[in-house]
PDB file of N, CA and C in Angstrom:
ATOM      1  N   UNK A   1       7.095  13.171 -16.495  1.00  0.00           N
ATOM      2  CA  UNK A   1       8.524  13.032 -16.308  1.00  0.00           C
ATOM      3  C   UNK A   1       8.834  11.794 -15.484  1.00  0.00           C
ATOM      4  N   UNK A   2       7.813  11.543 -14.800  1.00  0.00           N
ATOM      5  CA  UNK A   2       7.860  10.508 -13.649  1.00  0.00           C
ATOM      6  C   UNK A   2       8.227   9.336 -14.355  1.00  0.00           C
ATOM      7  N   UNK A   3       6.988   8.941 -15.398  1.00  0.00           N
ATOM      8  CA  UNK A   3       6.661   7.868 -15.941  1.00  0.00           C
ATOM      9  C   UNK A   3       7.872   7.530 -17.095  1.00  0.00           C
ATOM     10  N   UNK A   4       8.477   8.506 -17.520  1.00  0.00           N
ATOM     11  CA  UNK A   4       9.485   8.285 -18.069  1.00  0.00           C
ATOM     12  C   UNK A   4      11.017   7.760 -17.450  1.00  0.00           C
ATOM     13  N   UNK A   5      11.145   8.362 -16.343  1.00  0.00           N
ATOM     14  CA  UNK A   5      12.161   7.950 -15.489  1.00  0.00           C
ATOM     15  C   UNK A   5      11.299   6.412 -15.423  1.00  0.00           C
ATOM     16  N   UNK A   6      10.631   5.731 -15.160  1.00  0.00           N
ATOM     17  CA  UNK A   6      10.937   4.495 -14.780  1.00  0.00           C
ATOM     18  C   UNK A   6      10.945   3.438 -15.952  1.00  0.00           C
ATOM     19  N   UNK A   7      10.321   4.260 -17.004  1.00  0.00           N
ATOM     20  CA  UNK A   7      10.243   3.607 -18.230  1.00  0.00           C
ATOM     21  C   UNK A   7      12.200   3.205 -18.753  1.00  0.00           C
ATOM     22  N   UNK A   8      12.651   4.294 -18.540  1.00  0.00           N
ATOM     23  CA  UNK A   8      13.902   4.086 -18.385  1.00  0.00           C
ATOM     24  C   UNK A   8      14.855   2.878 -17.870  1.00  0.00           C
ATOM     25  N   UNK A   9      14.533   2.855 -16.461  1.00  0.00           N
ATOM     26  CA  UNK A   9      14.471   2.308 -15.199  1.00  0.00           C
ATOM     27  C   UNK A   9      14.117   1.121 -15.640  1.00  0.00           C
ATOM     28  N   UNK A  10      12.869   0.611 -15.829  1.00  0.00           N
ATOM     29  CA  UNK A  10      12.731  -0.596 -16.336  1.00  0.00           C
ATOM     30  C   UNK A  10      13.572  -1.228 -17.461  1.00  0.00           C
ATOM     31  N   UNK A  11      14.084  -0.763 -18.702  1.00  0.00           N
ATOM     32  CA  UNK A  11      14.568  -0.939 -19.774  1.00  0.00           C
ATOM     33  C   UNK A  11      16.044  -1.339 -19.402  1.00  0.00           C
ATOM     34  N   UNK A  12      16.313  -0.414 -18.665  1.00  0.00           N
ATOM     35  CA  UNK A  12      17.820  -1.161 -18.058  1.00  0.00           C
ATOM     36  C   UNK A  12      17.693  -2.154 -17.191  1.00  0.00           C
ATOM     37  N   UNK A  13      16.632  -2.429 -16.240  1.00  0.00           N
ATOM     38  CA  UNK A  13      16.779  -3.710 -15.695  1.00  0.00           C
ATOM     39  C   UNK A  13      16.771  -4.443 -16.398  1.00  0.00           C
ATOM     40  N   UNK A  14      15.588  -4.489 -17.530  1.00  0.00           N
ATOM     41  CA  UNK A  14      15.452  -5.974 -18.252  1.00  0.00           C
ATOM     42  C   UNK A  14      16.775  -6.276 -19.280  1.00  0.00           C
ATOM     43  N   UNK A  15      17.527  -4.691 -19.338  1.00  0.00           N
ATOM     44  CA  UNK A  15      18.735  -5.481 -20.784  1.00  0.00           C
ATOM     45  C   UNK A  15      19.635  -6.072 -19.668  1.00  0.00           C
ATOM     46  N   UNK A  16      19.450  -5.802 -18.246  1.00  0.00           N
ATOM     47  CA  UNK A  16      20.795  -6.183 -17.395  1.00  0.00           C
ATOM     48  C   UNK A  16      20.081  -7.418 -17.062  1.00  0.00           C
ATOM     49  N   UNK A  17      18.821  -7.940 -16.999  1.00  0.00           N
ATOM     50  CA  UNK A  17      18.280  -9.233 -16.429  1.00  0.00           C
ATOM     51  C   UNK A  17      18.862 -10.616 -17.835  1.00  0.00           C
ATOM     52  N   UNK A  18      18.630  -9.700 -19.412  1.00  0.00           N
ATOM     53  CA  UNK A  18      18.386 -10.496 -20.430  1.00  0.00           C
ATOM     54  C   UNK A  18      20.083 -10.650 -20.350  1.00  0.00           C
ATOM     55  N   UNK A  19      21.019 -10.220 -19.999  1.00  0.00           N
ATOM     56  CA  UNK A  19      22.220 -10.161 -20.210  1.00  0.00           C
ATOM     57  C   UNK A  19      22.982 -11.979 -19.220  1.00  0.00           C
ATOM     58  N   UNK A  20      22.267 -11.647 -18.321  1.00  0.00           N
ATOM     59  CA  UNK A  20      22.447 -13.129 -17.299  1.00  0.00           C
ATOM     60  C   UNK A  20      22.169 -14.589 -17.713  1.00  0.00           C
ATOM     61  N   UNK A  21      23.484 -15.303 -17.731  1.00  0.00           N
ATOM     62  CA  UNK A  21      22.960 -16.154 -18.455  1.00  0.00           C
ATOM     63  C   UNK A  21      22.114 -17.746 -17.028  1.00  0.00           C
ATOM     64  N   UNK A  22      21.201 -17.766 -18.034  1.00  0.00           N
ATOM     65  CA  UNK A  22      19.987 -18.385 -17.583  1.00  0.00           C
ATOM     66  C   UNK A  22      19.903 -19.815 -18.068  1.00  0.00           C
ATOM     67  N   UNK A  23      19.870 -21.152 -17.884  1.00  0.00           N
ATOM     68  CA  UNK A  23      19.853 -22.465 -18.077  1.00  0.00           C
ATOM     69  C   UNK A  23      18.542 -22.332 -19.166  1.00  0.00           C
ATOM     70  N   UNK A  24      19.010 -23.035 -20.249  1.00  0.00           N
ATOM     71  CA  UNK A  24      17.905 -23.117 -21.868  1.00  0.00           C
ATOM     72  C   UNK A  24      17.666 -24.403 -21.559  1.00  0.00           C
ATOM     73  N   UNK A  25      16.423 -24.178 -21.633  1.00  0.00           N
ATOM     74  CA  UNK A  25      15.695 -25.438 -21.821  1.00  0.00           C
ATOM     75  C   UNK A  25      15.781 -26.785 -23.412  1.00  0.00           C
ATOM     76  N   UNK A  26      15.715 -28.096 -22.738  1.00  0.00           N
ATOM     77  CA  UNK A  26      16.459 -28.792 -23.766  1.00  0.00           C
ATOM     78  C   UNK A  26      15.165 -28.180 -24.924  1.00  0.00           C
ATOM     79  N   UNK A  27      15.489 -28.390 -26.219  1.00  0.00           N
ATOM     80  CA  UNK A  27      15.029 -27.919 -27.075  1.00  0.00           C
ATOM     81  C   UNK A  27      14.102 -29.369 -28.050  1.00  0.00           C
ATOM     82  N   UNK A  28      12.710 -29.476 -28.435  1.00  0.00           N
ATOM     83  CA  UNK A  28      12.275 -30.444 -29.010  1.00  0.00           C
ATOM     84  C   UNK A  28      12.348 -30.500 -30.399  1.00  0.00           C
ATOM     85  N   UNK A  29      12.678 -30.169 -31.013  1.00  0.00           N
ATOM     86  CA  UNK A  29      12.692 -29.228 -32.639  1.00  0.00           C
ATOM     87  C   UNK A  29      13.055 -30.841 -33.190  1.00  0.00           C
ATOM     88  N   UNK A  30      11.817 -31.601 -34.092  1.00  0.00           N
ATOM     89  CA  UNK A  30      11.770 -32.889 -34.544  1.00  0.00           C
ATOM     90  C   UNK A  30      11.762 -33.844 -33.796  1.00  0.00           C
ATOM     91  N   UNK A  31      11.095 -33.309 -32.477  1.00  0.00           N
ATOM     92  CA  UNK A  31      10.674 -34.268 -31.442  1.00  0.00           C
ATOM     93  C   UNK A  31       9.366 -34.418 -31.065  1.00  0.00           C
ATOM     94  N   UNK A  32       8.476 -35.471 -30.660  1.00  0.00           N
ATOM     95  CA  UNK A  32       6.796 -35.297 -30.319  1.00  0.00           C
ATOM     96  C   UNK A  32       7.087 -35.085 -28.984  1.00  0.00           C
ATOM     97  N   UNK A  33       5.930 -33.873 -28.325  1.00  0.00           N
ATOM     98  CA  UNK A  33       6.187 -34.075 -27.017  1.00  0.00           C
ATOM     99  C   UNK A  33       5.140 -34.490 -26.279  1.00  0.00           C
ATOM    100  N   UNK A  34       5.638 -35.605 -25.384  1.00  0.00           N
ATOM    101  CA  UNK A  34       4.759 -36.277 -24.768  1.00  0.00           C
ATOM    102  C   UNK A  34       3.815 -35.643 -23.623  1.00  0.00           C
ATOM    103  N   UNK A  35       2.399 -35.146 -23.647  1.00  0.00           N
ATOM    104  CA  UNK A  35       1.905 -34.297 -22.812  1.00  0.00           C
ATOM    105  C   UNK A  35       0.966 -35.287 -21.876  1.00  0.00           C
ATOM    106  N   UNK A  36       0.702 -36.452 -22.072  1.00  0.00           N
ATOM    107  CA  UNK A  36       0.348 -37.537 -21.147  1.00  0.00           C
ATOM    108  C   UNK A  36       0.720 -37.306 -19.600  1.00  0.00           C
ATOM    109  N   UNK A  37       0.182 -37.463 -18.716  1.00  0.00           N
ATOM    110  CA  UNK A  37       1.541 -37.828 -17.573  1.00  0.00           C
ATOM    111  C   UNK A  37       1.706 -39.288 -17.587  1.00  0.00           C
ATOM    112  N   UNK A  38       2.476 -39.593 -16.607  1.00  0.00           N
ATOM    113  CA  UNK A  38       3.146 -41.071 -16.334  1.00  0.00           C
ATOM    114  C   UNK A  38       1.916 -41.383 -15.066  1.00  0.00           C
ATOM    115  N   UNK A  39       1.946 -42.221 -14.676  1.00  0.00           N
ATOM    116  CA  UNK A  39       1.479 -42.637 -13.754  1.00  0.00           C
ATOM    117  C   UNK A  39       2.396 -42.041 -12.282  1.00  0.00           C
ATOM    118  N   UNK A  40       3.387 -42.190 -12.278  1.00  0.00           N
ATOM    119  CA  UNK A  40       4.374 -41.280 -11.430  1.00  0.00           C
ATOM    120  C   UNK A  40       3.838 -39.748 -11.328  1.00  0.00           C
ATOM    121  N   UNK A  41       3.587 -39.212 -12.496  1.00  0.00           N
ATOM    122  CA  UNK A  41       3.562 -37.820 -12.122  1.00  0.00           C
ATOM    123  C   UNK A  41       1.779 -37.457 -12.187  1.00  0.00           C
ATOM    124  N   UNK A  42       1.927 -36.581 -10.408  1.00  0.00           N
ATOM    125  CA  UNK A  42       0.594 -36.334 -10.465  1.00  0.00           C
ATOM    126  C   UNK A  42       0.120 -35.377 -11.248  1.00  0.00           C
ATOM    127  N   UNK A  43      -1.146 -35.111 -11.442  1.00  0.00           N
ATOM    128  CA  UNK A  43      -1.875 -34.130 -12.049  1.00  0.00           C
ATOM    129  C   UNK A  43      -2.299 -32.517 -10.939  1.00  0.00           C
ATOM    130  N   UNK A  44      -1.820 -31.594 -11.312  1.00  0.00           N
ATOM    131  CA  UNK A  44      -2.010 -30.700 -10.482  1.00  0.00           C
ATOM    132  C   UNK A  44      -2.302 -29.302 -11.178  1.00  0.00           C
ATOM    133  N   UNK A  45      -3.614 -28.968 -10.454  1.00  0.00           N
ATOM    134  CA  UNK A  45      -3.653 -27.908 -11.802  1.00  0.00           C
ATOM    135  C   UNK A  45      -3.118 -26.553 -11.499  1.00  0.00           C
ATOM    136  N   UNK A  46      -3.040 -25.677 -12.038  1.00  0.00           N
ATOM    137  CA  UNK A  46      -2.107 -24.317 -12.105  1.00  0.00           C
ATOM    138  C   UNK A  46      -2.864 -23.609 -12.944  1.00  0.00           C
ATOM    139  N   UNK A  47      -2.509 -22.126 -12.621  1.00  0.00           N
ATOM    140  CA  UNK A  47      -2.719 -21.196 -13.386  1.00  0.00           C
ATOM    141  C   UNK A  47      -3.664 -20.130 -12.830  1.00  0.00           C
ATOM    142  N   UNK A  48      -4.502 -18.609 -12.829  1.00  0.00           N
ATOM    143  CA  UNK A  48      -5.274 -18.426 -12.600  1.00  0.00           C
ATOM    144  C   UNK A  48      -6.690 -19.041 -12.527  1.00  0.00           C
ATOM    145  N   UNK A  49      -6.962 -19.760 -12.973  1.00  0.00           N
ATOM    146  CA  UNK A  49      -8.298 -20.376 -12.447  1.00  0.00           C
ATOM    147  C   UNK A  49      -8.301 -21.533 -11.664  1.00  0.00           C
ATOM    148  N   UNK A  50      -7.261 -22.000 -10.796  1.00  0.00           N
ATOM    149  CA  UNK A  50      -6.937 -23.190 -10.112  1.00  0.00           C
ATOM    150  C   UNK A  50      -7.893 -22.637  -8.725  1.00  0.00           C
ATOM    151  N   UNK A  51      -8.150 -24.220  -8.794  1.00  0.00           N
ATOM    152  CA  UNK A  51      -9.465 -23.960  -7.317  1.00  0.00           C
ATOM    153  C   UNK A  51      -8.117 -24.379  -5.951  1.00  0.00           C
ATOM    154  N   UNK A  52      -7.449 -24.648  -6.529  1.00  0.00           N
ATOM    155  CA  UNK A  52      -6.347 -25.584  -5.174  1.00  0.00           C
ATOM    156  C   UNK A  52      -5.520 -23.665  -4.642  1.00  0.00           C
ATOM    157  N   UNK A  53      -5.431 -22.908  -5.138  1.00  0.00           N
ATOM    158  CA  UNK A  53      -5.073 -21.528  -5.097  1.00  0.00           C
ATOM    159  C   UNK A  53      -6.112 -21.580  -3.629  1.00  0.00           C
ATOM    160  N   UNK A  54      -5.177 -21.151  -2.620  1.00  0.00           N
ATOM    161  CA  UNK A  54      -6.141 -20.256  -1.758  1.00  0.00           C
ATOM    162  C   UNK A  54      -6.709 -18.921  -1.807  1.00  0.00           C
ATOM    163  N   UNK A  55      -7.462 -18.361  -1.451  1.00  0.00           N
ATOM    164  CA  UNK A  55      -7.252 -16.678  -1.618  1.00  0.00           C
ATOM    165  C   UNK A  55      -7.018 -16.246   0.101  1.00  0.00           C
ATOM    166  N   UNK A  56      -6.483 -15.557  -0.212  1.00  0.00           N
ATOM    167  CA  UNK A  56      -5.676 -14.657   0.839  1.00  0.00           C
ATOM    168  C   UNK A  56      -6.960 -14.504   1.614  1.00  0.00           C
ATOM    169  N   UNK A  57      -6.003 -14.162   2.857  1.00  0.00           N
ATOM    170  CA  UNK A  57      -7.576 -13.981   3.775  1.00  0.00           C
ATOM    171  C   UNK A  57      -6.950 -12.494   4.507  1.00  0.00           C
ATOM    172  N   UNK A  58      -7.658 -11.497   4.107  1.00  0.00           N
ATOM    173  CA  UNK A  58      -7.154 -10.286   5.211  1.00  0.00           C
ATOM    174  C   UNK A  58      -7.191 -10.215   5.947  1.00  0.00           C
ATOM    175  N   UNK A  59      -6.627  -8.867   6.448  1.00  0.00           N
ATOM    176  CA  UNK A  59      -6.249  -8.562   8.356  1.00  0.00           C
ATOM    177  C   UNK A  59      -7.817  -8.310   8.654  1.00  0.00           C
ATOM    178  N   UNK A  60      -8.991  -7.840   8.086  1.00  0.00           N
ATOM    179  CA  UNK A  60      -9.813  -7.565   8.681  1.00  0.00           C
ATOM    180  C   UNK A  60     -10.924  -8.821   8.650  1.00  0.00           C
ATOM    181  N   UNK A  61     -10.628  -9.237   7.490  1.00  0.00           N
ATOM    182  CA  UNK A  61     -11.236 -11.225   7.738  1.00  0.00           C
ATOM    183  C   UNK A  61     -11.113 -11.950   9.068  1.00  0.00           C
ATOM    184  N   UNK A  62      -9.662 -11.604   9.044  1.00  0.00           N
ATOM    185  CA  UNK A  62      -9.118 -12.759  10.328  1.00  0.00           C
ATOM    186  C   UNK A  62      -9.887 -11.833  11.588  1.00  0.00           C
ATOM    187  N   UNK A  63      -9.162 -10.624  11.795  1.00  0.00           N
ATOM    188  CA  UNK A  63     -10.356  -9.269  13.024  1.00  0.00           C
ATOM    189  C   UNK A  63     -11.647  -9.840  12.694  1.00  0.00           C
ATOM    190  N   UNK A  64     -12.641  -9.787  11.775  1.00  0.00           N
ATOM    191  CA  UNK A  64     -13.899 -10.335  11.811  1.00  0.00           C
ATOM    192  C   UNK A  64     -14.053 -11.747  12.365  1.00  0.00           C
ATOM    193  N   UNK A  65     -13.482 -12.696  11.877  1.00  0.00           N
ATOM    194  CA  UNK A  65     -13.404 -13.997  12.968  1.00  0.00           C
ATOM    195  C   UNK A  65     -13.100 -14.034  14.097  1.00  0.00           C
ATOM    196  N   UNK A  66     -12.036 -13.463  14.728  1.00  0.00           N
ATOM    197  CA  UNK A  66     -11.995 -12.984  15.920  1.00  0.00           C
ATOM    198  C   UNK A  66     -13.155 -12.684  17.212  1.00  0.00           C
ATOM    199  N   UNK A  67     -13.268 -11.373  16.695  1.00  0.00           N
ATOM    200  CA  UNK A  67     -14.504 -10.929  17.239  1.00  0.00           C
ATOM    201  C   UNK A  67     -15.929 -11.800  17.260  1.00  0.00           C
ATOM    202  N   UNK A  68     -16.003 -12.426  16.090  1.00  0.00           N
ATOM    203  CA  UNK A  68     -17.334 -13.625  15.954  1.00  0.00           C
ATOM    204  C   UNK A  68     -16.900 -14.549  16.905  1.00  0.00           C
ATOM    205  N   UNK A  69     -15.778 -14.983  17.003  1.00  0.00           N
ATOM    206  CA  UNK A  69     -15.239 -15.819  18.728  1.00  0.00           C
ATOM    207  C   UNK A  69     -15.116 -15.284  19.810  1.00  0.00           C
ATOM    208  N   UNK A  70     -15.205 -13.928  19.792  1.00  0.00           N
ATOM    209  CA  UNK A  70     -15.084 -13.426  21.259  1.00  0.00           C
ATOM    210  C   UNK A  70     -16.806 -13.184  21.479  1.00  0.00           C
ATOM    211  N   UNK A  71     -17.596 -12.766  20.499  1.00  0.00           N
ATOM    212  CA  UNK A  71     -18.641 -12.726  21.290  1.00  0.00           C
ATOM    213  C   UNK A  71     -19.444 -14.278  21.356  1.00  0.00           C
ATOM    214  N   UNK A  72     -19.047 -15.433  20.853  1.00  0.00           N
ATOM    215  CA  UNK A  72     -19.334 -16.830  21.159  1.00  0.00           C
ATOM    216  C   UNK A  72     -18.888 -16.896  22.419  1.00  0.00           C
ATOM    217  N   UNK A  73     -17.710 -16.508  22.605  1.00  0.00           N
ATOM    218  CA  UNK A  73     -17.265 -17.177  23.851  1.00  0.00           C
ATOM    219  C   UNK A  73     -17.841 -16.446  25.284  1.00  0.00           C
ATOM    220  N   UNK A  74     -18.080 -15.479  24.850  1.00  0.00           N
ATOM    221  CA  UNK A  74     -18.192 -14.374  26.208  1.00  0.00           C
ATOM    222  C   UNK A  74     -19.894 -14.476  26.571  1.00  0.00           C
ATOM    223  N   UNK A  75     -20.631 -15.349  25.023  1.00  0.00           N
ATOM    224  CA  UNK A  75     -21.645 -15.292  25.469  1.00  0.00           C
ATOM    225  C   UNK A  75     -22.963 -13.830  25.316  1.00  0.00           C
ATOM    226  N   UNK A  76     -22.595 -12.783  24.518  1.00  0.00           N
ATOM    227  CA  UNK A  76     -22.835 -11.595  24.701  1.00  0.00           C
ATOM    228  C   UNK A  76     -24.228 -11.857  23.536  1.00  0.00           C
ATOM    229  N   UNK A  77     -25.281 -11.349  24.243  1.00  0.00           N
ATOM    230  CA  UNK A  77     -26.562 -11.687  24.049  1.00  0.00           C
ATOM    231  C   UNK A  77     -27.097 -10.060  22.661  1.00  0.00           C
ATOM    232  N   UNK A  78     -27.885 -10.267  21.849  1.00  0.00           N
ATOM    233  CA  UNK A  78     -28.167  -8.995  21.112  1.00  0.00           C
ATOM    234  C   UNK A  78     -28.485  -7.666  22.203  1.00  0.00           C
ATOM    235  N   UNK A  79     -27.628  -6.977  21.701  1.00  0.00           N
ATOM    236  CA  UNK A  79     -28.174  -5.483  22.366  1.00  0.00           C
ATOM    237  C   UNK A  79     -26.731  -5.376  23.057  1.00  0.00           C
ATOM    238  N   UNK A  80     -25.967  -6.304  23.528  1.00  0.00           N
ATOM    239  CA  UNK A  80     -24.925  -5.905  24.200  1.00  0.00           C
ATOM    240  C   UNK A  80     -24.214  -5.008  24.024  1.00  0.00           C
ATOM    241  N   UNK A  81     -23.455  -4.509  24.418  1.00  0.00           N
ATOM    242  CA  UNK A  81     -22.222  -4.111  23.784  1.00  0.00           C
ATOM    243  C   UNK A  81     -20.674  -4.474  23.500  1.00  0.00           C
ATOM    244  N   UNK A  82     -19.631  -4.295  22.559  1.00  0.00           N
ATOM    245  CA  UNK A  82     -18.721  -4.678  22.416  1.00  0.00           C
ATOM    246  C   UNK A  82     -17.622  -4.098  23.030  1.00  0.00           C
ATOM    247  N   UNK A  83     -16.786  -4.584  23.520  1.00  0.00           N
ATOM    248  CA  UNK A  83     -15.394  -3.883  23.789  1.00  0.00           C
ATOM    249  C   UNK A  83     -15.263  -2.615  23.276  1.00  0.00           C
ATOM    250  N   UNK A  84     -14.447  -1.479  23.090  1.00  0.00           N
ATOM    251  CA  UNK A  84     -14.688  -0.176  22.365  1.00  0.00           C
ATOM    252  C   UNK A  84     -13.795  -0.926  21.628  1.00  0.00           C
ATOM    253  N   UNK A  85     -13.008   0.154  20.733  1.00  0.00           N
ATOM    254  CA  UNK A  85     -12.410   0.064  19.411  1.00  0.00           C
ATOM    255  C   UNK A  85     -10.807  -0.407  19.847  1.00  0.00           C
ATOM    256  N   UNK A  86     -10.660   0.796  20.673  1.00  0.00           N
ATOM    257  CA  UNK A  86      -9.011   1.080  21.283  1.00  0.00           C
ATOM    258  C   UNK A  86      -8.825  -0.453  21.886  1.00  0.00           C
ATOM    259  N   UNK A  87      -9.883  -0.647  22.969  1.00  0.00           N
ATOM    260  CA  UNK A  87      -9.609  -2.336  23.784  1.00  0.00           C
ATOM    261  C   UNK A  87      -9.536  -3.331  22.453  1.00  0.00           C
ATOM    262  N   UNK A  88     -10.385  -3.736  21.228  1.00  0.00           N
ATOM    263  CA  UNK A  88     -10.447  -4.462  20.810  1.00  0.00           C
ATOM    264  C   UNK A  88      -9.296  -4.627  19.940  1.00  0.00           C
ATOM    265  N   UNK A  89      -8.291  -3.409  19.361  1.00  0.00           N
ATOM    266  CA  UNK A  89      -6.947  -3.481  18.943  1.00  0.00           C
ATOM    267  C   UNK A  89      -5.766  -3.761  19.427  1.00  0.00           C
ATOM    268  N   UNK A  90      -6.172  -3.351  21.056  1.00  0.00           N
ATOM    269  CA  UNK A  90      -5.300  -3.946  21.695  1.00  0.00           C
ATOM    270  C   UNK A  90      -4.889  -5.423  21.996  1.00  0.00           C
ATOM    271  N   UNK A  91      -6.594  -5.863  22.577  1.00  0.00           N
ATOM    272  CA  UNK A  91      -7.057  -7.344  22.453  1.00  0.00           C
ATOM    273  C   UNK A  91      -6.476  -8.389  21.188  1.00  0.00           C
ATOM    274  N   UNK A  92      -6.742  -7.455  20.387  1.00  0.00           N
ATOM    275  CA  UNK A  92      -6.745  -8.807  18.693  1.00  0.00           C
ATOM    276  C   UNK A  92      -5.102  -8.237  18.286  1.00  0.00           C
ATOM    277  N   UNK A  93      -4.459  -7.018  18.698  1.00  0.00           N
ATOM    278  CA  UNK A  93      -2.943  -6.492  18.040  1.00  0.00           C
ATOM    279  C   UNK A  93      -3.299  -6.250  16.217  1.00  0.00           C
ATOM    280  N   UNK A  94      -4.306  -5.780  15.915  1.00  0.00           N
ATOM    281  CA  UNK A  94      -4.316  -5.302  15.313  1.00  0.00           C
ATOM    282  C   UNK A  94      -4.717  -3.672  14.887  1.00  0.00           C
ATOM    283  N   UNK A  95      -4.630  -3.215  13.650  1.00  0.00           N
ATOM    284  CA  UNK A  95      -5.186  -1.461  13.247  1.00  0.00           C
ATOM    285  C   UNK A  95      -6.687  -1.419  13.535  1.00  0.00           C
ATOM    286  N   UNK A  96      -6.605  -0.088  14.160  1.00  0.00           N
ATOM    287  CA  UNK A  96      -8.299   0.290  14.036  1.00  0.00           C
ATOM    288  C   UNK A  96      -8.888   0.639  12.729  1.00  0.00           C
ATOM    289  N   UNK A  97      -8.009   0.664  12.006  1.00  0.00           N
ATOM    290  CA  UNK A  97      -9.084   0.241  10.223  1.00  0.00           C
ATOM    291  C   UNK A  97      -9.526  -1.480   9.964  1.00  0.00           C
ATOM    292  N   UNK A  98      -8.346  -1.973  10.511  1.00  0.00           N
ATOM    293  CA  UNK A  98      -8.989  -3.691  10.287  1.00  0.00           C
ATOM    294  C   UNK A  98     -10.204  -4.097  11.380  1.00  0.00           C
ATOM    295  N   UNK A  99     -10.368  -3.221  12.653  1.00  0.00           N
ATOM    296  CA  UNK A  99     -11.593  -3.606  13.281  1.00  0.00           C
ATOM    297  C   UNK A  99     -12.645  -3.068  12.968  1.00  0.00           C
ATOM    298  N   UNK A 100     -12.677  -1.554  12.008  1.00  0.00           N
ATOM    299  CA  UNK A 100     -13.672  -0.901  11.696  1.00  0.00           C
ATOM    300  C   UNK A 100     -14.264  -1.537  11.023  1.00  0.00           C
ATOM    301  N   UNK A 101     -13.362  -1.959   9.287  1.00  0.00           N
ATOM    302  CA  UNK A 101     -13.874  -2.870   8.576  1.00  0.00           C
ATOM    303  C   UNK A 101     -14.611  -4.082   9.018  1.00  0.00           C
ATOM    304  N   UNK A 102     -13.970  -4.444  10.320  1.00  0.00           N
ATOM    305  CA  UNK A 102     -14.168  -5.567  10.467  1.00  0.00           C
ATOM    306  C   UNK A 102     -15.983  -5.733  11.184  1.00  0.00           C
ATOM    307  N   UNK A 103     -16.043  -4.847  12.099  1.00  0.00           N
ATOM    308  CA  UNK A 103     -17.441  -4.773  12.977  1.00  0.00           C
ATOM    309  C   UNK A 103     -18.639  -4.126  11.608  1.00  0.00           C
ATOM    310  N   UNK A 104     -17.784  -3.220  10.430  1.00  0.00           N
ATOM    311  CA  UNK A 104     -18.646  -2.676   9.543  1.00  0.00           C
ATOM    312  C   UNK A 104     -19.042  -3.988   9.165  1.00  0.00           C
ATOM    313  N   UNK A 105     -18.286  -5.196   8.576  1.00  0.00           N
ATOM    314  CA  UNK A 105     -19.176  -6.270   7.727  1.00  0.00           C
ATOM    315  C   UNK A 105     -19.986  -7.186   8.628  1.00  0.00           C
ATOM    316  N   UNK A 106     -20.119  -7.276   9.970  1.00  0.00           N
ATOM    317  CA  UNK A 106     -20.675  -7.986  11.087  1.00  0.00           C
ATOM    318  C   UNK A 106     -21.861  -7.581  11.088  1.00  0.00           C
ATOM    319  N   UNK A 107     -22.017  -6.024  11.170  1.00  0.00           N
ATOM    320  CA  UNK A 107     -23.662  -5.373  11.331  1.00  0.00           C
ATOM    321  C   UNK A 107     -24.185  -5.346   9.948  1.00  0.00           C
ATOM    322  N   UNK A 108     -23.372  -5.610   9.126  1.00  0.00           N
ATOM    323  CA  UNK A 108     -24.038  -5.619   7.371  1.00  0.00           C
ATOM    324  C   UNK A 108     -24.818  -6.746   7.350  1.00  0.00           C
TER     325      UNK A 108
END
């Protein structure tokens, strides 16, 4: 029933989206189109496989870097121990799932 309500739901957005009128692109119909660039226009690539795309870096990425700088900085030799969990969320302002994750991929 769910899936139908939005199937719904969707169908009216898109006849109320298709209803708006939207700027048409000039049209080439007995025209060549020039796919060269100019010297003016740079080359930039797009699309899913673009290397220039960053990928996102998560909350527990950035918590894992963190922590790899706090124990650089503090100096903390193997065997030490770390801040507990509660201090280190407080410390970094982040969730204790992004530090769990985060100390889980450190000892991996």
């Amino acid at each position: 029933m769910i899936d139908r309500a939005r199937t719904v739901a969707d169908t009216k957005k898109s006849s109320i989206m298709n209803r708006a009128s939207a700027p048409q692109a000039p049209t080439t119909a007995g025209k060549e189109m020039n796919l060269t660039p100019t010297v003016d226009e740079p080359i930039i690539p797009h699309g899913p496989y673009s290397t220039l795309m960053a990928s996102p870096t998560t909350q527990a990425e950035a918590t894992m870097a963190e922590i790899k700088n706090y124990i650089l900085r503090s100096g903390l030799q193997m065997g030490d121990a770390l801040p507990t969990e509660s201090q280190l969320c407080t410390d970094l302002g982040v969730s204790r799932s992004s530090v769990r994750e985060a100390v889980r991929t450190l000892v991996a």
